[in-house]
PDB file of N, CA and C in Angstrom:
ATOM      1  N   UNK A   1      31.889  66.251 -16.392  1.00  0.00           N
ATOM      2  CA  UNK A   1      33.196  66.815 -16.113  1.00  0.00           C
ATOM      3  C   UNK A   1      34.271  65.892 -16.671  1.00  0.00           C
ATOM      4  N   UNK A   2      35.474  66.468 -16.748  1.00  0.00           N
ATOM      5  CA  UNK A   2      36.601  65.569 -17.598  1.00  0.00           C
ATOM      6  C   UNK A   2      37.732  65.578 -16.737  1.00  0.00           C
ATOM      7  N   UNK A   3      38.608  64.796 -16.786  1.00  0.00           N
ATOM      8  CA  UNK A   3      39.773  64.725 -16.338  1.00  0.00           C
ATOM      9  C   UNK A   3      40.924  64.004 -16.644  1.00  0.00           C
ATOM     10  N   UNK A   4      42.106  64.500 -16.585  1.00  0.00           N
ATOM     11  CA  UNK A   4      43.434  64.071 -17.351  1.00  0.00           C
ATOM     12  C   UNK A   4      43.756  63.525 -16.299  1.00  0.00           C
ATOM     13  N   UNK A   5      44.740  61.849 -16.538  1.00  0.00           N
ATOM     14  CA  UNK A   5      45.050  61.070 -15.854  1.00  0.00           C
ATOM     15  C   UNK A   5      47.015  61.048 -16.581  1.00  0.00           C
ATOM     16  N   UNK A   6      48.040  61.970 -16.303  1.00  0.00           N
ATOM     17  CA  UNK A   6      49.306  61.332 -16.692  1.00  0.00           C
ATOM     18  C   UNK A   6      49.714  60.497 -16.363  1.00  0.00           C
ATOM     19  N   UNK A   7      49.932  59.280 -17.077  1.00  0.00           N
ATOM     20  CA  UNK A   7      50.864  58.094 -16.483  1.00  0.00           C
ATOM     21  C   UNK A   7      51.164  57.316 -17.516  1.00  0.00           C
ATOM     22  N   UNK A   8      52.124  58.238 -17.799  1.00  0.00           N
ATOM     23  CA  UNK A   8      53.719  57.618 -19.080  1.00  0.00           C
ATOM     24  C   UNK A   8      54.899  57.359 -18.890  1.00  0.00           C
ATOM     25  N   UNK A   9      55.025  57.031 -17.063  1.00  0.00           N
ATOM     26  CA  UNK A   9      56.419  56.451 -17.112  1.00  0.00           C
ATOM     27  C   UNK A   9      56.287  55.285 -16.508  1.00  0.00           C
ATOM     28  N   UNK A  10      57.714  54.640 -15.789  1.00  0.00           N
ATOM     29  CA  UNK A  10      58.118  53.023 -16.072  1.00  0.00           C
ATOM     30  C   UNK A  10      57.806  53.480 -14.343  1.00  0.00           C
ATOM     31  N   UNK A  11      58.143  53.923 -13.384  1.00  0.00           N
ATOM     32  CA  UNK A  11      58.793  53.835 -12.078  1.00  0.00           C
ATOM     33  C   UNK A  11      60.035  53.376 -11.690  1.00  0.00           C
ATOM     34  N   UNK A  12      61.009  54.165 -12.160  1.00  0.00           N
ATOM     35  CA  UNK A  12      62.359  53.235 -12.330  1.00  0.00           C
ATOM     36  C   UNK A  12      62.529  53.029 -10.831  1.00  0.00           C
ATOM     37  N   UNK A  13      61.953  53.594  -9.773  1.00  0.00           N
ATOM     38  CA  UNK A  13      62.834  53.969  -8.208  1.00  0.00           C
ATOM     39  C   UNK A  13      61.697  53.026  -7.830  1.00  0.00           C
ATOM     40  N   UNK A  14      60.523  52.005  -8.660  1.00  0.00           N
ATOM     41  CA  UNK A  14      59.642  50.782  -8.001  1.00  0.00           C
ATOM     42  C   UNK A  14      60.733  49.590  -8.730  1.00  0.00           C
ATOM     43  N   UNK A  15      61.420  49.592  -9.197  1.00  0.00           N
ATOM     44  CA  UNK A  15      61.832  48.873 -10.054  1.00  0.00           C
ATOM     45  C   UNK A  15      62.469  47.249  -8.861  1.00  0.00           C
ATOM     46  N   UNK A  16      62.616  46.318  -9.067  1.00  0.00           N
ATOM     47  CA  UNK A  16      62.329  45.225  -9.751  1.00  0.00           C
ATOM     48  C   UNK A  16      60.885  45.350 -10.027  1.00  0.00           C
ATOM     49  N   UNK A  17      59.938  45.814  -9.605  1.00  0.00           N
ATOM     50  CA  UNK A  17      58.606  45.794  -9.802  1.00  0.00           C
ATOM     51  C   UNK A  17      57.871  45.877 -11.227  1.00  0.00           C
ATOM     52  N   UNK A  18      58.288  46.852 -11.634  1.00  0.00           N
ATOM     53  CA  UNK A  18      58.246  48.114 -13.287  1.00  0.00           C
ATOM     54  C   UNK A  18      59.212  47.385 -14.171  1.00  0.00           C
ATOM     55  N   UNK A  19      59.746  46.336 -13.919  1.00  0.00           N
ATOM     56  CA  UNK A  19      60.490  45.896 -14.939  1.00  0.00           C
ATOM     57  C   UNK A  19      59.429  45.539 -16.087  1.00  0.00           C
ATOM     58  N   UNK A  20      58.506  44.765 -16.142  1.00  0.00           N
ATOM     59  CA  UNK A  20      57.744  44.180 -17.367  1.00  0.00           C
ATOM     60  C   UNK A  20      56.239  44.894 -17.148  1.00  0.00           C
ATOM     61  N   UNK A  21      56.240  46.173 -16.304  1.00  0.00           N
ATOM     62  CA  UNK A  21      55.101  46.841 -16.651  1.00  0.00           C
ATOM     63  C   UNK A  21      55.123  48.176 -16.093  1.00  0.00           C
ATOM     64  N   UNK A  22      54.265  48.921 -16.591  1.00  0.00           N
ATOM     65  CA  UNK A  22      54.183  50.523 -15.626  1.00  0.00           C
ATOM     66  C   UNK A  22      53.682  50.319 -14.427  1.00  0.00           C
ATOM     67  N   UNK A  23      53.743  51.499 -13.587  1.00  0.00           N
ATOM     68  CA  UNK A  23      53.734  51.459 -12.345  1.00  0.00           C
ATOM     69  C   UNK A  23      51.895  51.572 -12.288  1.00  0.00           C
ATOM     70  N   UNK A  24      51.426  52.057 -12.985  1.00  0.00           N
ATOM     71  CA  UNK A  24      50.121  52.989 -12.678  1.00  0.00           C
ATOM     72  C   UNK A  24      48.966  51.151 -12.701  1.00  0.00           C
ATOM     73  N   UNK A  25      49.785  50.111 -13.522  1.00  0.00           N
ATOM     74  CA  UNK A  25      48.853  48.961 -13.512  1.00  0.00           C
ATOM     75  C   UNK A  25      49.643  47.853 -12.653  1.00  0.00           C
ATOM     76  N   UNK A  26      50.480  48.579 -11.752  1.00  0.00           N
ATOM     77  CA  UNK A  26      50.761  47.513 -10.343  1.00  0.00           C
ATOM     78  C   UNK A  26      49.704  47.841  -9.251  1.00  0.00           C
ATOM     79  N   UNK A  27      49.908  46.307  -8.569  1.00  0.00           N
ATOM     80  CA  UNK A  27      48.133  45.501  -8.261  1.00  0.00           C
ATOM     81  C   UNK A  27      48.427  46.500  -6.604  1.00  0.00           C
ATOM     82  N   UNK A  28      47.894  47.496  -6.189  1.00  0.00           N
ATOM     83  CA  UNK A  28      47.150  47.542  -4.377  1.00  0.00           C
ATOM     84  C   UNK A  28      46.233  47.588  -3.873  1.00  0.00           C
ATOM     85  N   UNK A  29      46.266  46.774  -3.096  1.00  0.00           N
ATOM     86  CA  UNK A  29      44.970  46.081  -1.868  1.00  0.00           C
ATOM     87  C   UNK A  29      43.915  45.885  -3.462  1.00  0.00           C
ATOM     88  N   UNK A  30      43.991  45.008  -3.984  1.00  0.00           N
ATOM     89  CA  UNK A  30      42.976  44.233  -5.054  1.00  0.00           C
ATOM     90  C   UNK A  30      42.634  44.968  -6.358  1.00  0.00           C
ATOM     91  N   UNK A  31      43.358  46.070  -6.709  1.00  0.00           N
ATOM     92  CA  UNK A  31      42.699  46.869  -7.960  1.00  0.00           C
ATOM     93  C   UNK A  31      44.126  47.327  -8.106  1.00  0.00           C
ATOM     94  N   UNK A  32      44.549  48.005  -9.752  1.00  0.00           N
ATOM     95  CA  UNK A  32      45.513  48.874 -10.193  1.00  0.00           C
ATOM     96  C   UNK A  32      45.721  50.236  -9.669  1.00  0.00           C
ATOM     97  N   UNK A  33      47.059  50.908  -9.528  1.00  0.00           N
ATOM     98  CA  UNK A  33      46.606  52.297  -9.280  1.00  0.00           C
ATOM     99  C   UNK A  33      45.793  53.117 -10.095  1.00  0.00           C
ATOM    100  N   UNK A  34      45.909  52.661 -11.166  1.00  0.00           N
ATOM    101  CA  UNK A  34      45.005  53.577 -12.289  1.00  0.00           C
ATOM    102  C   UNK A  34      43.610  53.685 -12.223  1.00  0.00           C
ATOM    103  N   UNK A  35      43.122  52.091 -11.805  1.00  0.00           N
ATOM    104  CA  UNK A  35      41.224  51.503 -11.366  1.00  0.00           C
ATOM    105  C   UNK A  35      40.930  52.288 -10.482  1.00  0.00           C
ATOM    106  N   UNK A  36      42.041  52.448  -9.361  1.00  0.00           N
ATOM    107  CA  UNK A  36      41.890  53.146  -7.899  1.00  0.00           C
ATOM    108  C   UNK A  36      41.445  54.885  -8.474  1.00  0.00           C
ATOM    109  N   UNK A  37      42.488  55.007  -9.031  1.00  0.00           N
ATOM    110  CA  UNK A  37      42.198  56.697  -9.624  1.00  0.00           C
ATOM    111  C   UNK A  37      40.906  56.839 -10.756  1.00  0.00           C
ATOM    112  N   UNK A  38      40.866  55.937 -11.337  1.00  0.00           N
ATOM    113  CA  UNK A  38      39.809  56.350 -12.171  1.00  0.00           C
ATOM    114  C   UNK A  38      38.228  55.993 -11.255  1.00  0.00           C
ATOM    115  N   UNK A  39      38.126  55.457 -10.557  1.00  0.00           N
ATOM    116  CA  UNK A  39      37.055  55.432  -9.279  1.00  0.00           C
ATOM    117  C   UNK A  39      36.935  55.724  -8.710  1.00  0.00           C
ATOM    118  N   UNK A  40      37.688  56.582  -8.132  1.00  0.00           N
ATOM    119  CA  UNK A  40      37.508  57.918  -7.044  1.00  0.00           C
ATOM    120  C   UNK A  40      37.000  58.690  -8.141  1.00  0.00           C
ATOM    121  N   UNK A  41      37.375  59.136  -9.173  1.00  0.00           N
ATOM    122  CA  UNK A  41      37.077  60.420  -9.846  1.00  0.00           C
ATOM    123  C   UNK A  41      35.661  60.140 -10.109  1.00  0.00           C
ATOM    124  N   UNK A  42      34.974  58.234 -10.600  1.00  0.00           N
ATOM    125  CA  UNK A  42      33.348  58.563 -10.948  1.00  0.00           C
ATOM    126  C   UNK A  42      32.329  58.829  -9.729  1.00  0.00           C
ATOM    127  N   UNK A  43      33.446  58.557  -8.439  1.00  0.00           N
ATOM    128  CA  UNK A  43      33.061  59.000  -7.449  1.00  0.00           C
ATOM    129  C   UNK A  43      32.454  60.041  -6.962  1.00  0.00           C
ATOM    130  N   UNK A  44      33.469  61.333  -8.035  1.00  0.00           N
ATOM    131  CA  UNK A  44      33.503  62.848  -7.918  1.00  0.00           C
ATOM    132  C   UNK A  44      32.374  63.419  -8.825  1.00  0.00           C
ATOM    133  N   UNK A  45      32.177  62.588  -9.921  1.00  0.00           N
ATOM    134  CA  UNK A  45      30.974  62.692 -10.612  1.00  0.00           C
ATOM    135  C   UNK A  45      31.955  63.386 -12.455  1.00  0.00           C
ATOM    136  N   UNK A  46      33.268  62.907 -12.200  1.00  0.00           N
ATOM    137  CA  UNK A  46      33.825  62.837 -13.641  1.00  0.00           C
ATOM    138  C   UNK A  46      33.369  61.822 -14.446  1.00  0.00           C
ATOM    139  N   UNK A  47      32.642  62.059 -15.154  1.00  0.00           N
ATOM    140  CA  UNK A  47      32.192  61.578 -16.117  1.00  0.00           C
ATOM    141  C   UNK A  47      33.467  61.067 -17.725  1.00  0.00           C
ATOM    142  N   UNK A  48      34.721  61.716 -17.943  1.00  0.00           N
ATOM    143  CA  UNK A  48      35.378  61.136 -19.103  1.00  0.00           C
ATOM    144  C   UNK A  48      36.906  61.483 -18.820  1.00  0.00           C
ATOM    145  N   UNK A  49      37.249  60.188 -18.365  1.00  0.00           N
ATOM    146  CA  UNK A  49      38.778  60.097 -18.073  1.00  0.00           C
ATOM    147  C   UNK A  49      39.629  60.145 -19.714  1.00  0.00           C
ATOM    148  N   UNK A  50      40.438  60.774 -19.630  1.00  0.00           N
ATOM    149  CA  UNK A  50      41.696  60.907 -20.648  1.00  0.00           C
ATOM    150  C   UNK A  50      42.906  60.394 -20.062  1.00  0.00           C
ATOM    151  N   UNK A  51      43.382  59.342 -20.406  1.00  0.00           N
ATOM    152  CA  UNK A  51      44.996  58.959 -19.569  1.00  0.00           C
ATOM    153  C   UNK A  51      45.988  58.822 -20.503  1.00  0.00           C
ATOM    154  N   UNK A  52      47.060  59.747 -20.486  1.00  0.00           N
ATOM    155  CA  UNK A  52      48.263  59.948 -21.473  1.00  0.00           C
ATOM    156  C   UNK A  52      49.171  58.672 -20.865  1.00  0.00           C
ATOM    157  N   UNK A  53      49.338  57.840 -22.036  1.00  0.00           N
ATOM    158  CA  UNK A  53      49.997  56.902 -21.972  1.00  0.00           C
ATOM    159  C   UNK A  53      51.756  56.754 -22.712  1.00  0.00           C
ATOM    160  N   UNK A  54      52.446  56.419 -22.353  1.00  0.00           N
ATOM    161  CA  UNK A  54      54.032  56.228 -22.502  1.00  0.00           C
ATOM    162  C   UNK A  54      54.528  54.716 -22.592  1.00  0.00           C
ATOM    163  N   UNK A  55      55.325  54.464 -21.626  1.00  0.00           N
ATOM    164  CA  UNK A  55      55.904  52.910 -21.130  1.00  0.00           C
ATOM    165  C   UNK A  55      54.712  52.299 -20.886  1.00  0.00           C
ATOM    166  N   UNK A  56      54.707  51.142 -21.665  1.00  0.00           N
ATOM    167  CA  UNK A  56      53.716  49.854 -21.427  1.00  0.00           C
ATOM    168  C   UNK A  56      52.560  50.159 -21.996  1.00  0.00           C
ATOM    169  N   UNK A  57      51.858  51.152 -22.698  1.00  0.00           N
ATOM    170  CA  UNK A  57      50.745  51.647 -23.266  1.00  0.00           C
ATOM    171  C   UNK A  57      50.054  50.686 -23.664  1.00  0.00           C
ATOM    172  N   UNK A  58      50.601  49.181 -23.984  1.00  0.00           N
ATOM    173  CA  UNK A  58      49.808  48.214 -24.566  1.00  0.00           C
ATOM    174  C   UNK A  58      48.988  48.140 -23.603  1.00  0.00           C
ATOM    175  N   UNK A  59      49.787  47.466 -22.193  1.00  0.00           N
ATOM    176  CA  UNK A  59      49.492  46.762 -21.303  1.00  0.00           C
ATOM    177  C   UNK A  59      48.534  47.300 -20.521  1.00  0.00           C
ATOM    178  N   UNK A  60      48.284  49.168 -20.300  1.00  0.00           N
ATOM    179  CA  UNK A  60      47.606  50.013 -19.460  1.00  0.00           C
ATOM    180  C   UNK A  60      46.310  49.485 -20.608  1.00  0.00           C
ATOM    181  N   UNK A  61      46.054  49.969 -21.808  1.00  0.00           N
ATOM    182  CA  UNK A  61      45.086  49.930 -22.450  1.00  0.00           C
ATOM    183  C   UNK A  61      44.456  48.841 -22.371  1.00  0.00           C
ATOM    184  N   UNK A  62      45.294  47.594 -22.138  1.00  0.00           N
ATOM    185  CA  UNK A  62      44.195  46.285 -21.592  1.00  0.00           C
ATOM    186  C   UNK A  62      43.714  46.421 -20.509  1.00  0.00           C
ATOM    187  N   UNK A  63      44.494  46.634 -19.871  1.00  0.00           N
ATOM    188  CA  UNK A  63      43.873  46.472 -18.732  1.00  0.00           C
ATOM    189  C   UNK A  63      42.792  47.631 -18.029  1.00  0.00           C
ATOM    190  N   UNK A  64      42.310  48.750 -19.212  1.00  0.00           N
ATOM    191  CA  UNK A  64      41.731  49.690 -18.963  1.00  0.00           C
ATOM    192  C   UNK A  64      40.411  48.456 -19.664  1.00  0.00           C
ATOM    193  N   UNK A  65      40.930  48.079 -20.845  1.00  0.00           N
ATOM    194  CA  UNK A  65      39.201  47.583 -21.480  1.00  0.00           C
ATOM    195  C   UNK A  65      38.560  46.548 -20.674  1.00  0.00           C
ATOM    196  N   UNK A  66      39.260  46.010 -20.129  1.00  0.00           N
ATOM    197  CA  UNK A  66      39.209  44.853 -19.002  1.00  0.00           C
ATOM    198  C   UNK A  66      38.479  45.293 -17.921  1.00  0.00           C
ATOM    199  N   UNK A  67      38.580  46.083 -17.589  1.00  0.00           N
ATOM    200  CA  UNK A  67      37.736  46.682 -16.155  1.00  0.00           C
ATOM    201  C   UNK A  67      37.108  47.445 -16.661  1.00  0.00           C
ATOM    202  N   UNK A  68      36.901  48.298 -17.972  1.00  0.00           N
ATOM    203  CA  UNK A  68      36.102  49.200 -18.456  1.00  0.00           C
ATOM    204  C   UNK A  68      34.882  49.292 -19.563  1.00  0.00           C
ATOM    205  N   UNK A  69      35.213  48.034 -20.431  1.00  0.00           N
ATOM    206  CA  UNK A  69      35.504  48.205 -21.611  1.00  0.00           C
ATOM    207  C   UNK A  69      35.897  48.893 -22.552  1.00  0.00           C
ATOM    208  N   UNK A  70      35.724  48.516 -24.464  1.00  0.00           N
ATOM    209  CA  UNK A  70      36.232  49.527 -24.828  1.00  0.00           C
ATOM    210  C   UNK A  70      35.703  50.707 -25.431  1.00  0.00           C
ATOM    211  N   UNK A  71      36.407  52.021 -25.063  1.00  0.00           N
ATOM    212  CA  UNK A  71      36.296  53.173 -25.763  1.00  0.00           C
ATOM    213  C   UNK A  71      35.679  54.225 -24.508  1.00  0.00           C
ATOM    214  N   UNK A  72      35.401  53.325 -23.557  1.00  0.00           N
ATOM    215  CA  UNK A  72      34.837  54.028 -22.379  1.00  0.00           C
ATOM    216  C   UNK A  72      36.047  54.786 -21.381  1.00  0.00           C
ATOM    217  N   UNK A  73      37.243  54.319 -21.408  1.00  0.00           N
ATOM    218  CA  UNK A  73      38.343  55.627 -21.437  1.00  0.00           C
ATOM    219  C   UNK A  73      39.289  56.123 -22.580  1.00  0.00           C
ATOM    220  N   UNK A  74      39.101  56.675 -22.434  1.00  0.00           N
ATOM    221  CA  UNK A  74      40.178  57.788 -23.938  1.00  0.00           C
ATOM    222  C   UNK A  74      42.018  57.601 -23.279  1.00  0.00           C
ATOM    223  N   UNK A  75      42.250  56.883 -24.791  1.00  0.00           N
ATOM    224  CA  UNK A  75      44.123  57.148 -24.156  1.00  0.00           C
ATOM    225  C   UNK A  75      44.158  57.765 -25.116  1.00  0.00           C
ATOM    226  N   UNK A  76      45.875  59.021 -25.454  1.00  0.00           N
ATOM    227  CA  UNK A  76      46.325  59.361 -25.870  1.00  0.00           C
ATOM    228  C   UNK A  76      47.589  59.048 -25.765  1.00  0.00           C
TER     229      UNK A  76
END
């Protein structure tokens, strides 16, 4: 199964937070929101995350290969 992950903006209304990164790779209770979402879903038995990337795209994509490696999630 597949699933689309949007998260292409800054969080201006987290902001001092979102200043030098997106919201989706600020740290709760020990993992990113994005780690959090993409682990519930292999939970669900989704097998190939797609996450549309915007603000900070560098920074999400590291930190996707970092916990994932690479090519094992798809950005666009």
């Amino acid at each position: 199964m597949k699933a689309v992950i949007l998260s292409a903006g800054q969080g201006k209304r987290l902001l001092p937070m979102t200043a030098d990164r997106p919201k989706c790779i600020l740290p709760v209770r020990g993992q990113t929101m994005i780690e959090w979402q993409i682990d519930e879903l292999a939970k669900c038995g989704i097998d190939q995350v797609n996450v549309v990337l915007g603000y900070g795209a560098d920074k999400v994509e590291q930190t996707l290969r970092r916990r994932y490696g690479a090519g094992k999630i798809n950005t666009i």
